[in-house]
C-alpha atoms as a PDB file:
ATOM      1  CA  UNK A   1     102.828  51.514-109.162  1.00  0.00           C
ATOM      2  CA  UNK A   2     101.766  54.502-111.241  1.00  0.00           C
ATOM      3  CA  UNK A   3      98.162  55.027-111.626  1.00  0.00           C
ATOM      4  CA  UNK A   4      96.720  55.911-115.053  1.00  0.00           C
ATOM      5  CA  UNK A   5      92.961  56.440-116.255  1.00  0.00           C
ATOM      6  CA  UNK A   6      92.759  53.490-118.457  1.00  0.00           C
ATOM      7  CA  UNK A   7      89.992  54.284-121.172  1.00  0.00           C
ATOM      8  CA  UNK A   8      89.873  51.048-122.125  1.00  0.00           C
ATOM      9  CA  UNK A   9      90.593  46.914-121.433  1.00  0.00           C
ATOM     10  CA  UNK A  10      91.777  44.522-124.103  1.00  0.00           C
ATOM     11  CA  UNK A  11      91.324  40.778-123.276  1.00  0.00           C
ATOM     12  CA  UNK A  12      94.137  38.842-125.296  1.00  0.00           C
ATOM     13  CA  UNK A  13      94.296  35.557-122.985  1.00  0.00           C
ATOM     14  CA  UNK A  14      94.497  32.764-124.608  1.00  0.00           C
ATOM     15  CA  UNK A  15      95.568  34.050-128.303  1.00  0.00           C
ATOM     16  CA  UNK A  16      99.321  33.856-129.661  1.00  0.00           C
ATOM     17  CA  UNK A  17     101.795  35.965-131.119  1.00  0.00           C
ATOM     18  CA  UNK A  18     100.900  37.899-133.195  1.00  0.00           C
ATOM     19  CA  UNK A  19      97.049  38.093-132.356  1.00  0.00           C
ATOM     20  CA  UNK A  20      97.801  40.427-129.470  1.00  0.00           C
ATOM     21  CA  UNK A  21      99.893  42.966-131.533  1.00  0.00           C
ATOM     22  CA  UNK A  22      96.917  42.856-134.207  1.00  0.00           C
ATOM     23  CA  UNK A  23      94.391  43.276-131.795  1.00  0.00           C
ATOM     24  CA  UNK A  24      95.945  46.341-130.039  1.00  0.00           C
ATOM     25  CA  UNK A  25      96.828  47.992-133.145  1.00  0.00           C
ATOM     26  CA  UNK A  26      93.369  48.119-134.162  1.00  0.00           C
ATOM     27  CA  UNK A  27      91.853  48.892-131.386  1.00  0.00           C
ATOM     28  CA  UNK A  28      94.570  51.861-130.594  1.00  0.00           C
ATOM     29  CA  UNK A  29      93.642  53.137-134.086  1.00  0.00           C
ATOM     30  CA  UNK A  30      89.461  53.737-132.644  1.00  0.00           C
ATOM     31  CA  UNK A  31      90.894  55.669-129.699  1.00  0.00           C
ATOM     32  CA  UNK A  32      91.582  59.248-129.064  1.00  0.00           C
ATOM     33  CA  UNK A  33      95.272  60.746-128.554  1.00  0.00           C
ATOM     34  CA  UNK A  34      96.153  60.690-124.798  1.00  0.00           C
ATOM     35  CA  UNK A  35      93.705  57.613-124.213  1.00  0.00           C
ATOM     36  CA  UNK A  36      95.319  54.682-122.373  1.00  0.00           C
ATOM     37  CA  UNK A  37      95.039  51.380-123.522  1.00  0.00           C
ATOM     38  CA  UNK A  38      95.673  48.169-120.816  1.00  0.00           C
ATOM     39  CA  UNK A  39      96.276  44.509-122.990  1.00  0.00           C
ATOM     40  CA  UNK A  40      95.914  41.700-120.869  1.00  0.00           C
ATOM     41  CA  UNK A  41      97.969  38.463-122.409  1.00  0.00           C
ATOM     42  CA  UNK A  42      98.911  35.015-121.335  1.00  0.00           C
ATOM     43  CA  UNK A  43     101.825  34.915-124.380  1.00  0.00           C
ATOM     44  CA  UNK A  44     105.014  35.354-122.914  1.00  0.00           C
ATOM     45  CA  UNK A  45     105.952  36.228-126.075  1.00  0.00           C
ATOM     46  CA  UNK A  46     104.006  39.582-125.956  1.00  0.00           C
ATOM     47  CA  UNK A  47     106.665  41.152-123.708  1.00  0.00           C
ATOM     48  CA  UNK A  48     109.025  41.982-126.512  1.00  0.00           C
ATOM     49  CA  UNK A  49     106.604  41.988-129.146  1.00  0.00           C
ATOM     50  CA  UNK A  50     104.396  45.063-127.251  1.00  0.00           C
ATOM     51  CA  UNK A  51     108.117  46.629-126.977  1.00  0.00           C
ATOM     52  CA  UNK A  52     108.989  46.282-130.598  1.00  0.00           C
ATOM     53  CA  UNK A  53     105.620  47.554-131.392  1.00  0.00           C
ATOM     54  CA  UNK A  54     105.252  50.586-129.281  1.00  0.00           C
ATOM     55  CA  UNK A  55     109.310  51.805-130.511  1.00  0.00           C
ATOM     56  CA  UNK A  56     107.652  51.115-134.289  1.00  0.00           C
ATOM     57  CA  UNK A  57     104.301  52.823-133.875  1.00  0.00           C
ATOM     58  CA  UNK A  58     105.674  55.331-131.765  1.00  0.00           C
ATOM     59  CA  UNK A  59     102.633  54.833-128.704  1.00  0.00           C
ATOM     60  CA  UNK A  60     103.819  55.004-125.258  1.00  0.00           C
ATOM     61  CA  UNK A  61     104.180  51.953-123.478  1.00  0.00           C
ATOM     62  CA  UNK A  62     103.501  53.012-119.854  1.00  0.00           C
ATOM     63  CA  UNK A  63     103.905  49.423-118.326  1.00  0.00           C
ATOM     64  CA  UNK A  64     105.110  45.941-118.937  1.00  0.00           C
ATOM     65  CA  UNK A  65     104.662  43.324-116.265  1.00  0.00           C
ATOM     66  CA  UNK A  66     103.823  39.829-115.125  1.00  0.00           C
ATOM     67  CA  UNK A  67     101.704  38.762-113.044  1.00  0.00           C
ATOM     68  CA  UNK A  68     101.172  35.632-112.224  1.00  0.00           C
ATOM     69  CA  UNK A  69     101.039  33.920-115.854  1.00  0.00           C
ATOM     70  CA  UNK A  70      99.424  36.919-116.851  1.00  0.00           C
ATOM     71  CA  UNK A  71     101.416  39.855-119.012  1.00  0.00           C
ATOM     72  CA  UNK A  72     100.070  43.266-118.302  1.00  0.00           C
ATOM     73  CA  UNK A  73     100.518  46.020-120.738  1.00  0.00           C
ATOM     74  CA  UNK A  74      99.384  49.659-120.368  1.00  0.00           C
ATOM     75  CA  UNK A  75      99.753  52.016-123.916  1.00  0.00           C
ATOM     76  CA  UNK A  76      99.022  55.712-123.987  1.00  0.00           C
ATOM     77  CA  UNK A  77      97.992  56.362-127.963  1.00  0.00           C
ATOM     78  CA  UNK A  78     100.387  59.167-128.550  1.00  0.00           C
ATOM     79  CA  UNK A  79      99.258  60.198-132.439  1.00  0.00           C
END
């Protein structure tokens, strides 16, 4: 597994498509270029959402995995 200095760590458990999209896009938007980002989600439906949304926005989504129930998401704000 890569290792990444993750600035900072977005709780999203428990909220549904598409508060996990919302909440990532703002808080991407306070951070610096470079920063990472990690989204923590219990929506299954996040998976392709965070992919849609990173090939719209253009940020780099580092990693996409589950673990156990939980969907982990790492984002490196690229502009």
């Amino acid at each position: 597994m890569a290792e990444y200095d993750i600035k900072e760590t977005l709780d999203c458990k428990g909220m549904l498509c598409p508060m996990p999209i919302v909440k990532t896009s703002k808080k991407i938007k306070e951070m610096e270029i470079g920063d990472v980002l990690e989204m923590i989600s219990t929506d299954p439906g996040a998976i392709p959402d965070m992919q849609a949304w990173s090939n719209q926005t253009g940020h780099e989504l580092l990693e996409a995995k589950e673990e156990e129930s939980l969907y982990r998401f790492v984002v490196r704000k690229t502009h």
